[in-house]
Protein backbone atom coordinates (compact mmCIF):
# COMPACT_ATOMS: atom_id res chain seq x y z
CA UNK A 1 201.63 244.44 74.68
CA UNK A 2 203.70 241.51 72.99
CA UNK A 3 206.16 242.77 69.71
CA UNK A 4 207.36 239.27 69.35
CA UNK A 5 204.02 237.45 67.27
CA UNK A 6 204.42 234.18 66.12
CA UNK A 7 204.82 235.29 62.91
CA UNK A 8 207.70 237.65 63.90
CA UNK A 9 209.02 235.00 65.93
CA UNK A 10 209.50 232.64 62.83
CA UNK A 11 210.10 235.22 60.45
CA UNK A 12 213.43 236.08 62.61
CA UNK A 13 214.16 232.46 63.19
CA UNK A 14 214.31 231.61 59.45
CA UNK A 15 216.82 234.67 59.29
CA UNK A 16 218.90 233.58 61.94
CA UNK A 17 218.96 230.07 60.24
CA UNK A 18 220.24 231.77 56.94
CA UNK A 19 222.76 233.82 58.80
CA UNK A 20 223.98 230.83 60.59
CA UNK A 21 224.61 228.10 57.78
CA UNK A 22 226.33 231.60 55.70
CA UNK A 23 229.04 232.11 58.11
CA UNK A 24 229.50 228.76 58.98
CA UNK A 25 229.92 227.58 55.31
CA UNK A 26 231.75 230.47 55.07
CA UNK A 27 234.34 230.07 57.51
CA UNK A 28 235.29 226.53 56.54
CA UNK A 29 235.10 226.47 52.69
CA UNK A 30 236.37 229.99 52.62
CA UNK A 31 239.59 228.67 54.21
CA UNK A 32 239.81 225.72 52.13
CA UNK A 33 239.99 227.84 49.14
CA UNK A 34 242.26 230.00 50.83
CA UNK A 35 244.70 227.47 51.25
CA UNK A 36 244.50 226.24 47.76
CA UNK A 37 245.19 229.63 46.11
CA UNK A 38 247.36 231.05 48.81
CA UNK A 39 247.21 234.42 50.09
CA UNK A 40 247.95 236.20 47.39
CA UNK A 41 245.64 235.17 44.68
CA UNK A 42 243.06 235.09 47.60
CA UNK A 43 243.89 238.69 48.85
CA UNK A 44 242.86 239.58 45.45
CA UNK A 45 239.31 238.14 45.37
CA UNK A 46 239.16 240.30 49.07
CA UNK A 47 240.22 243.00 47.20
CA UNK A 48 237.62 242.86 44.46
CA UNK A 49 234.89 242.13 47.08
CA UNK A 50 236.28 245.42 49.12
CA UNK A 51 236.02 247.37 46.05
CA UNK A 52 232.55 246.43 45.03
CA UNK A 53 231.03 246.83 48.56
CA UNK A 54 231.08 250.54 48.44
CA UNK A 55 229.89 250.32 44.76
CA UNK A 56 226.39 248.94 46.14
CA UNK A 57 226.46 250.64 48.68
CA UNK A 58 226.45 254.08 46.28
CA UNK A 59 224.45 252.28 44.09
CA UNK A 60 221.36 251.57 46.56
CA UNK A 61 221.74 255.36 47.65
CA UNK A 62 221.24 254.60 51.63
CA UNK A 63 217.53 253.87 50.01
CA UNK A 64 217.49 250.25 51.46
CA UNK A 65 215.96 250.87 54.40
CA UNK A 66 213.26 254.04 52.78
CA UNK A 67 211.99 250.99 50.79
CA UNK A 68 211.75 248.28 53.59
CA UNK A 69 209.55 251.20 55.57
CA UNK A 70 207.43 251.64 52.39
CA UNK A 71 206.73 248.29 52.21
CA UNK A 72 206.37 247.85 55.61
CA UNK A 73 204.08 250.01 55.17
CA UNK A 74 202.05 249.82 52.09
CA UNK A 75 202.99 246.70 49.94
CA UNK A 76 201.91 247.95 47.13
CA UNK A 77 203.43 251.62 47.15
CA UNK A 78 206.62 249.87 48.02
CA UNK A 79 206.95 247.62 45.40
CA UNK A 80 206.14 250.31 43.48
CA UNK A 81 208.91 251.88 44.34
CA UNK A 82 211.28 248.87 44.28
CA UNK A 83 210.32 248.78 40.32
CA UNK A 84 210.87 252.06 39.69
CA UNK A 85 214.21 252.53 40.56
CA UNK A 86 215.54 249.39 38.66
CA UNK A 87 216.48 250.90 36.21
CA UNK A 88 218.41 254.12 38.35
CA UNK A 89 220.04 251.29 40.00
CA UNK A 90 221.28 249.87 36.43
CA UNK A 91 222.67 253.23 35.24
CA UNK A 92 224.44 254.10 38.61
CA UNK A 93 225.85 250.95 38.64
CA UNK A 94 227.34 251.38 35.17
CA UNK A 95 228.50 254.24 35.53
CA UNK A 96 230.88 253.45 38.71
CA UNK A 97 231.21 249.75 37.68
CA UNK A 98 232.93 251.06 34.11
CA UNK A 99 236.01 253.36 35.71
CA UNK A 100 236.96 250.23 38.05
CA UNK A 101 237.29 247.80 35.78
CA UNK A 102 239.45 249.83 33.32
CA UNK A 103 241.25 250.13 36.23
CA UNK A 104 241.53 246.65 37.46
CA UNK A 105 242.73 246.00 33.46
CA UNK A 106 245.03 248.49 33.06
CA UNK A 107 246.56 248.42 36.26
CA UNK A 108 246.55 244.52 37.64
CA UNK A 109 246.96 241.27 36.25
CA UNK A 110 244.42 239.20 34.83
CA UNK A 111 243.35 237.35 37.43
CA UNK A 112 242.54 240.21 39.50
CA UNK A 113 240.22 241.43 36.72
CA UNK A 114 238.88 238.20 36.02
CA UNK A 115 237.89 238.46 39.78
CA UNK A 116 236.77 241.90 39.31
CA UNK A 117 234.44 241.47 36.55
CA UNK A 118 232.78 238.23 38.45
CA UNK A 119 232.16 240.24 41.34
CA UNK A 120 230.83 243.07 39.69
CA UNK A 121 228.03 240.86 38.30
CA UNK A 122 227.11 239.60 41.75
CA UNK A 123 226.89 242.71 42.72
CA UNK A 124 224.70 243.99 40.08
CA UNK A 125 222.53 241.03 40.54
CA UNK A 126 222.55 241.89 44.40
CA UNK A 127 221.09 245.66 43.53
CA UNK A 128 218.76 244.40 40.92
CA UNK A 129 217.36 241.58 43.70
CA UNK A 130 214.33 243.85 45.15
CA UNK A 131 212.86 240.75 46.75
CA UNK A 132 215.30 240.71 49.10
CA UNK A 133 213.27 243.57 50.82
CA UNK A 134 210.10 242.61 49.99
CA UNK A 135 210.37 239.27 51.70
CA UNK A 136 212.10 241.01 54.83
CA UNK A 137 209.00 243.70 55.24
CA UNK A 138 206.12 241.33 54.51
CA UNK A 139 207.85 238.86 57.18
CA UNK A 140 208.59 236.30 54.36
CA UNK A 141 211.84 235.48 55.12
CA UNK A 142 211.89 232.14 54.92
CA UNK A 143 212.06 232.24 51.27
CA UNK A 144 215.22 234.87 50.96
CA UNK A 145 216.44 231.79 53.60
CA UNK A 146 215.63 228.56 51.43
CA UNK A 147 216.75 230.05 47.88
CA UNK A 148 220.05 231.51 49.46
CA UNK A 149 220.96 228.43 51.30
CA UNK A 150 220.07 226.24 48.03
CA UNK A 151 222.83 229.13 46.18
CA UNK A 152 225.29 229.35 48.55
CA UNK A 153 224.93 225.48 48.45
CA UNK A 154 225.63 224.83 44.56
CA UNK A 155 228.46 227.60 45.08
CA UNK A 156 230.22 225.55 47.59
CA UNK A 157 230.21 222.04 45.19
CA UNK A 158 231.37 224.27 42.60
CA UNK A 159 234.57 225.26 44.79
CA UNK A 160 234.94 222.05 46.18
CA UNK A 161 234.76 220.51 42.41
CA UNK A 162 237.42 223.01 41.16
CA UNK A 163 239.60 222.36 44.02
CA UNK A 164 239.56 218.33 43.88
CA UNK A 165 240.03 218.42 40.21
CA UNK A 166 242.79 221.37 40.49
CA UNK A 167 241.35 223.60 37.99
CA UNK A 168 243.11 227.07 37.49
CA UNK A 169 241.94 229.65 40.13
CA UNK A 170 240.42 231.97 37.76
CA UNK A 171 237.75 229.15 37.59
CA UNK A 172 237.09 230.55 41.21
CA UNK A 173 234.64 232.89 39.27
CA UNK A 174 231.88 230.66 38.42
CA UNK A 175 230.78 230.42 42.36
CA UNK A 176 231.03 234.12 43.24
CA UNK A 177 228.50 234.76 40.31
CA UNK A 178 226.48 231.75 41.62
CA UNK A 179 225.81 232.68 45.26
CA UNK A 180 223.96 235.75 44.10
CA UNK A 181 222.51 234.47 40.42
CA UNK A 182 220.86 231.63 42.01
CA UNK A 183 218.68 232.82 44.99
CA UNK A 184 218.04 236.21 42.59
CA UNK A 185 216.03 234.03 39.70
CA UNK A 186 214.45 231.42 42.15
CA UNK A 187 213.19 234.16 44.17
CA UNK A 188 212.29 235.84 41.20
CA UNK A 189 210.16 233.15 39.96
CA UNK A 190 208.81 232.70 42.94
CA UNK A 191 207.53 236.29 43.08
CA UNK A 192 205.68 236.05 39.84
CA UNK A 193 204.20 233.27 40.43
CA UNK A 194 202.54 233.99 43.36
CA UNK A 195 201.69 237.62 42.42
CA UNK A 196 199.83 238.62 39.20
CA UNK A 197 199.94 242.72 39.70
CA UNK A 198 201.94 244.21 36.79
CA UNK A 199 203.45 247.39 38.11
CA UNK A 200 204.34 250.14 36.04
CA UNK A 201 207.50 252.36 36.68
CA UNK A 202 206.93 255.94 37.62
CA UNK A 203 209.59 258.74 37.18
CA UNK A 204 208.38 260.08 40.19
CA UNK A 205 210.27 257.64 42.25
CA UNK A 206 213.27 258.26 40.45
CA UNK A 207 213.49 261.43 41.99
CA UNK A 208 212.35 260.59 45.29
CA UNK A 209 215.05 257.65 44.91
CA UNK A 210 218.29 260.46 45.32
CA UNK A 211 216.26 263.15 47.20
CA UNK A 212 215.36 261.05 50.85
CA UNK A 213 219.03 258.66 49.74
CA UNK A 214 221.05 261.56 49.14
CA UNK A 215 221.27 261.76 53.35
CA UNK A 216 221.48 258.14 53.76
CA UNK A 217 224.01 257.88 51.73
CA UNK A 218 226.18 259.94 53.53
CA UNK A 219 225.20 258.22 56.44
CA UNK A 220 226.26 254.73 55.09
CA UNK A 221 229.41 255.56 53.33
CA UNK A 222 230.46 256.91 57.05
CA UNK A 223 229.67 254.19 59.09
CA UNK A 224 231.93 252.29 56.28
CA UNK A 225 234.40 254.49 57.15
CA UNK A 226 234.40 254.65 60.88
CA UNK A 227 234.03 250.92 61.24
CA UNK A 228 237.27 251.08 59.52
CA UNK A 229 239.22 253.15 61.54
CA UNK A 230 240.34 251.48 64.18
CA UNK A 231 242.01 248.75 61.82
CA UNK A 232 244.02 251.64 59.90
CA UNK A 233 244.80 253.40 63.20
CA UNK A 234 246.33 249.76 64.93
CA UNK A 235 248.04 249.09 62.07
CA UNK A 236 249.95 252.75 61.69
CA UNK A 237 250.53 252.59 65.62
CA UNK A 238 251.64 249.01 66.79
CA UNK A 239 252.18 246.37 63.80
CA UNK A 240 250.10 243.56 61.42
CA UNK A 241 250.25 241.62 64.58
CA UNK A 242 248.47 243.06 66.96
CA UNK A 243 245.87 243.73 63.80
CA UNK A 244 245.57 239.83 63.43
CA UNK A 245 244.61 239.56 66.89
CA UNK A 246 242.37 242.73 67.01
CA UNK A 247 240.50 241.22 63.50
CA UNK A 248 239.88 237.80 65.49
CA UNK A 249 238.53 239.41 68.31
CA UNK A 250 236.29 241.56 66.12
CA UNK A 251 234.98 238.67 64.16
CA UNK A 252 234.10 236.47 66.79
CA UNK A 253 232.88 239.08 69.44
CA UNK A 254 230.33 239.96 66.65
CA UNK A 255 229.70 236.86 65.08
CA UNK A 256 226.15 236.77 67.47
CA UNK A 257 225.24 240.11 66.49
CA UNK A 258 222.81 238.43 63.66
CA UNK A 259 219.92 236.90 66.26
CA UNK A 260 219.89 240.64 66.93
CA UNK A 261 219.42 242.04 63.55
CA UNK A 262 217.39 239.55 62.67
CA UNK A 263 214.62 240.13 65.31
CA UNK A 264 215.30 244.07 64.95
CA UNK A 265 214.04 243.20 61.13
CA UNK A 266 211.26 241.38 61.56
CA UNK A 267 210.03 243.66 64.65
CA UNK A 268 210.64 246.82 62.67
CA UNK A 269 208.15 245.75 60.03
CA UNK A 270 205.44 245.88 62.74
CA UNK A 271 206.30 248.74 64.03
CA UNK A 272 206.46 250.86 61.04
CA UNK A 273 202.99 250.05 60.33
CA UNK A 274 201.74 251.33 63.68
CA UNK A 275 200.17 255.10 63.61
CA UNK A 276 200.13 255.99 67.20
CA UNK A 277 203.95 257.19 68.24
CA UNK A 278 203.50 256.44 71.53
CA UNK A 279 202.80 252.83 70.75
CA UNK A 280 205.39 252.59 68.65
CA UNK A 281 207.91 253.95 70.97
CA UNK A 282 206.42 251.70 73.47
CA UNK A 283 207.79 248.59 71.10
CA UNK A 284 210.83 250.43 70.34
CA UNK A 285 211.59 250.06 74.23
CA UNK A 286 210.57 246.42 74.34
CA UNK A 287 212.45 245.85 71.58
CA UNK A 288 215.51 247.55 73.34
CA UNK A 289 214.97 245.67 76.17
CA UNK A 290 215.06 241.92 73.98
CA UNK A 291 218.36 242.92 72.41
CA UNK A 292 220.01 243.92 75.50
CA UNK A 293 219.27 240.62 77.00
CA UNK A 294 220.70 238.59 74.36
CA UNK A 295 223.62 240.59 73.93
CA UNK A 296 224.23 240.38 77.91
CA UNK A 297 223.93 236.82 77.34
CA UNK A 298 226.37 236.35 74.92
CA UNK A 299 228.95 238.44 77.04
CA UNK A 300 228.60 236.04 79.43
CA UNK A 301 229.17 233.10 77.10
CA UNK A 302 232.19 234.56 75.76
CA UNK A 303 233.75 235.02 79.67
CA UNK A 304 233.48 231.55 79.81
CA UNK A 305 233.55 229.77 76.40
CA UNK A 306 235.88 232.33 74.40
CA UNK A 307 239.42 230.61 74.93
CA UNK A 308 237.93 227.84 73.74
CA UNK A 309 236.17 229.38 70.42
CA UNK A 310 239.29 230.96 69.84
CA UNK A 311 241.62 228.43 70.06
CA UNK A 312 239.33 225.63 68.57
CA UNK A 313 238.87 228.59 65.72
CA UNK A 314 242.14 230.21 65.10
CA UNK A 315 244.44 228.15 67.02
CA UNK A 316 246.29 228.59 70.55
CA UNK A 317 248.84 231.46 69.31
CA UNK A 318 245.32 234.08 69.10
CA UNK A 319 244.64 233.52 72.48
CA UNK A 320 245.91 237.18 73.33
CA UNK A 321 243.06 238.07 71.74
CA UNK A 322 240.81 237.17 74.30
CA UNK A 323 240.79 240.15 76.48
CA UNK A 324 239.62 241.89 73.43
CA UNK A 325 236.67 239.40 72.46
CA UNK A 326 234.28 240.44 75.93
CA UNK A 327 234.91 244.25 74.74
CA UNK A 328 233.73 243.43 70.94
CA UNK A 329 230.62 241.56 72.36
CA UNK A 330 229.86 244.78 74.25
CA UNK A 331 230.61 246.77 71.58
CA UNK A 332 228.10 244.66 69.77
CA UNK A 333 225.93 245.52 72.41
CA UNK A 334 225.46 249.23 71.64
CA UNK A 335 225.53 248.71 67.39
CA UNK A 336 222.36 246.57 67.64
CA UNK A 337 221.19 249.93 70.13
CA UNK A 338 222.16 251.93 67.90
CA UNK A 339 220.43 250.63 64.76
CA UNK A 340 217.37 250.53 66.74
CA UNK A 341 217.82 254.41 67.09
CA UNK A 342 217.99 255.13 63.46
CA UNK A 343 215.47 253.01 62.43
CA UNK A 344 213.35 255.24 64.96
CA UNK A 345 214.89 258.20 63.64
CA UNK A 346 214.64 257.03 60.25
CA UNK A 347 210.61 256.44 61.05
CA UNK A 348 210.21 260.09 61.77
CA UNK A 349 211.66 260.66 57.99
CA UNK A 350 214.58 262.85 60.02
CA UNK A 351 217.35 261.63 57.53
CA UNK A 352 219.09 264.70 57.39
CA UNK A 353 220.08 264.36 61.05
CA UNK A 354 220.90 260.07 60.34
CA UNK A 355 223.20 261.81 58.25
CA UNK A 356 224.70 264.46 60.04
CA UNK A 357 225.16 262.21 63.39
CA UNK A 358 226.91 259.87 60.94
CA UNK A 359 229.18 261.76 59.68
CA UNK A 360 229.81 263.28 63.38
CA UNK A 361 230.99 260.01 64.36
CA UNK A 362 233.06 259.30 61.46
CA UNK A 363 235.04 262.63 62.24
CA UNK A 364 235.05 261.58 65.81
CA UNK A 365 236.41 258.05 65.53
CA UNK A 366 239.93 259.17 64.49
CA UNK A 367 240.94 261.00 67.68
CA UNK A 368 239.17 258.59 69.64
CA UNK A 369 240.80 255.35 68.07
CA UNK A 370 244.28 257.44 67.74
CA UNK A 371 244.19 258.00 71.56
CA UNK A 372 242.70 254.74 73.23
CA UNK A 373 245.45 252.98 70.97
CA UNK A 374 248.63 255.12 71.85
CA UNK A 375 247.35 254.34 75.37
CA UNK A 376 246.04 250.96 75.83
CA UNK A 377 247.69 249.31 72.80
CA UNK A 378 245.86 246.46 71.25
CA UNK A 379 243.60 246.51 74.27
CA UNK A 380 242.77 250.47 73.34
CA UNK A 381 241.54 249.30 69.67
CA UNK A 382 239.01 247.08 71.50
CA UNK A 383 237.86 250.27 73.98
CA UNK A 384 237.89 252.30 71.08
CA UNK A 385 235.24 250.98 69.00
CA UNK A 386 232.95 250.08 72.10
CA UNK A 387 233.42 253.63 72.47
CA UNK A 388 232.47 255.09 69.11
CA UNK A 389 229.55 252.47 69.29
CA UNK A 390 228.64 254.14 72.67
CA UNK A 391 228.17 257.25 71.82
CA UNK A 392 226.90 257.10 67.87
CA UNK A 393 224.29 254.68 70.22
CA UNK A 394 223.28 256.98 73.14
CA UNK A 395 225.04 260.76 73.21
CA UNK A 396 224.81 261.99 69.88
CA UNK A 397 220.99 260.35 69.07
CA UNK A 398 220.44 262.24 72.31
CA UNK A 399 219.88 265.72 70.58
CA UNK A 400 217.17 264.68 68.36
CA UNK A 401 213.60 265.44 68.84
CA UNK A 402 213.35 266.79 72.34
CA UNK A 403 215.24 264.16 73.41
CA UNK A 404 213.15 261.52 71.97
CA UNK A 405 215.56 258.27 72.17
CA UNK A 406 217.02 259.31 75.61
CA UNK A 407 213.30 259.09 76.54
CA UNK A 408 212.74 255.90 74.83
CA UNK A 409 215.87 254.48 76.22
CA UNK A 410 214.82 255.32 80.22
CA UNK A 411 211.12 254.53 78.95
CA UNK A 412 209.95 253.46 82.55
CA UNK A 413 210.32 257.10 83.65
CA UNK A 414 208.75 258.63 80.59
CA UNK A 415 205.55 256.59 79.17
CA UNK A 416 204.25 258.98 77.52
CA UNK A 417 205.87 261.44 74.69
CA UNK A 418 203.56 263.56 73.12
């Protein structure tokens, strides 16, 4: 039995496409802005971005992936759902959006707010933009792909305009509200015009919306975290050096990781919908089995093209970092594994244990980077996080459900579950 339909095929392909032309346009016009504000000004958009990250991802309540299941599942209980919770979404975001700010007035200057309040409407357009989701789970893709590209588009003339005619770099504002307003009303549109169903919002959901988050949450605020540590723990141990290198290494050795999550998306939507477990962890194998070919293929493309990316890139004085690069693919490697674990786990409703095994691995990461790093230096950071990937992958998934991903994971020896 085939997971990879034609429709799943394309669906993922029109993902990839998105994630491609993103980082890409990203990388180039990000730097050319970069260079026209200098560091410091653009250190503070980063910090505003930083900031406003972990309000979504509070806001959304690790409910992200509950509602791409539901409608995965049943289109019409999900968007249900995805209605319901608007206005939750609205409030929460308020209420955390509100303290910042003050902050970022009282206690910055006024370009950092000016930054602050820009990015704190993309964001709230960005938790208000349900058809995100919806397009993901009813393999529709395409469409998040067209109306983001056409955004991030008019968001890059808009830089490029305020750079050649050397406007002041609050103007830098306008774009980060586009690349979100954009895609959120054209997909919006869209949406309505193709579908005619009113839906009506039910308190229920409300409810439902912080009692199967409130573990999720937990979950996602940690793997924040511990994706984090290894960048505090270089930079307290060696110097902002060998944290350059590490962060270049990082980037690139992950930069592939999207043709994975793209065809873990558009598979996952299949196999939510399937009732039998045992088919379903049939296609959770085969879909282990897809990832860990790509990802062995793009080791084997950094081995041999990663002194060039890097130096073509960053320039010949990163080059040390590309002992570090092969490790980060790896390392790759085991996250796409291991978000193919949760979403089984997360299939099975067992969030409380997504949640605990999170926040295992959070607690874990410290000693782990701490050690590899007093050790092996820059090269330990690298071994660290392949590490922590390793086991929040394999080990500690291992104790759920009789064993259940182990199983899935040496599926040739198993079959069979029940």
């Amino acid at each position: 039995m085939s997971i990879l339909s034609k429709k799943i095929v394309s669906n993922s392909a029109w993902m990839m496409l998105e994630k491609i032309i993103s980082m890409f346009g990203l990388i180039f016009v990000m730097s050319y802005v970069a260079k026209y504000i200098g560091p410091a000004n653009f250190g503070k958009i980063a910090l505003a971005t930083t900031i406003f990250t972990f309000v979504q991802t509070l806001t959304w309540f690790g409910n992200q992936e509950i509602l791409f299941k539901r409608v995965s599942k049943n289109i019409s209980s999900g968007l249900k759902f995805l209605y319901s919770t608007q206005n939750l979404r609205k409030i929460i975001f308020i209420l955390l959006s509100l303290p910042i700010l003050g902050w970022l007035y009282f206690y910055t200057d006024s370009l950092t707010f000016i930054f602050g309040i820009a990015t704190a409407i993309a964001t709230f357009i960005l938790v208000q933009d349900i058809f995100i989701v919806y397009n993901n789970a009813t393999l529709q893709s395409h469409i998040n792909t067209i109306v983001n590209i056409m955004g991030l588009s008019i968001a890059f003339l808009c830089r490029y305009l305020i750079i050649l005619l050397e406007l002041p770099a609050k103007y830098l504002a306008i774009p980060i509200i586009f690349v979100t307003l954009i895609p959120f009303l054209a997909k919006k549109y869209y949406f309505n015009k193709s579908n005619k169903t009113t839906y009506f919002k039910v308190n229920k959901y409300s409810r439902y919306y912080f009692s199967a988050g409130g573990a999720l949450v937990i979950s996602t605020l940690s793997v924040s975290l511990y994706t984090q540590a290894t960048s505090l723990m270089l930079t307290y141990l060696t110097s902002t050096y060998e944290l350059g290198l590490y962060s270049v290494a990082a980037t690139i050795g992950i930069s592939w990781s999207f043709v994975n999550q793209a065809i873990i998306t558009s598979v996952l939507s299949k196999i939510f919908k399937e009732k039998d477990n045992n088919t379903a962890y049939l296609m959770f194998a085969q879909l282990n089995y897809i990832i860990i070919f790509i990802s062995i293929s793009a080791c084997i493309g950094f081995i041999f093209l990663g002194k060039f990316i890097i130096t073509f890139l960053y320039g010949s004085a990163y080059l040390a970092s590309y002992p570090l690069l092969i490790v980060m693919a790896i390392a790759g490697l085991f996250s796409s594994l291991g978000t193919i674990s949760s979403r089984l786990i997360l299939r099975e409703e067992g969030y409380s244990y997504i949640s605990k095994k999170t926040l295992l691995v959070a607690t874990c990461s410290l000693p782990i980077s701490y050690t590899f790093i007093h050790f092996f230096g820059l090269m330990g950071a690298a071994y660290s996080i392949a590490t922590i990937e390793f086991l929040s992958a394999t080990i500690f998934n291992y104790f759920y459900k009789n064993s259940v991903i182990l199983k899935v994971h040496l599926w040739p020896f198993y079959k069979f579950l029940d």
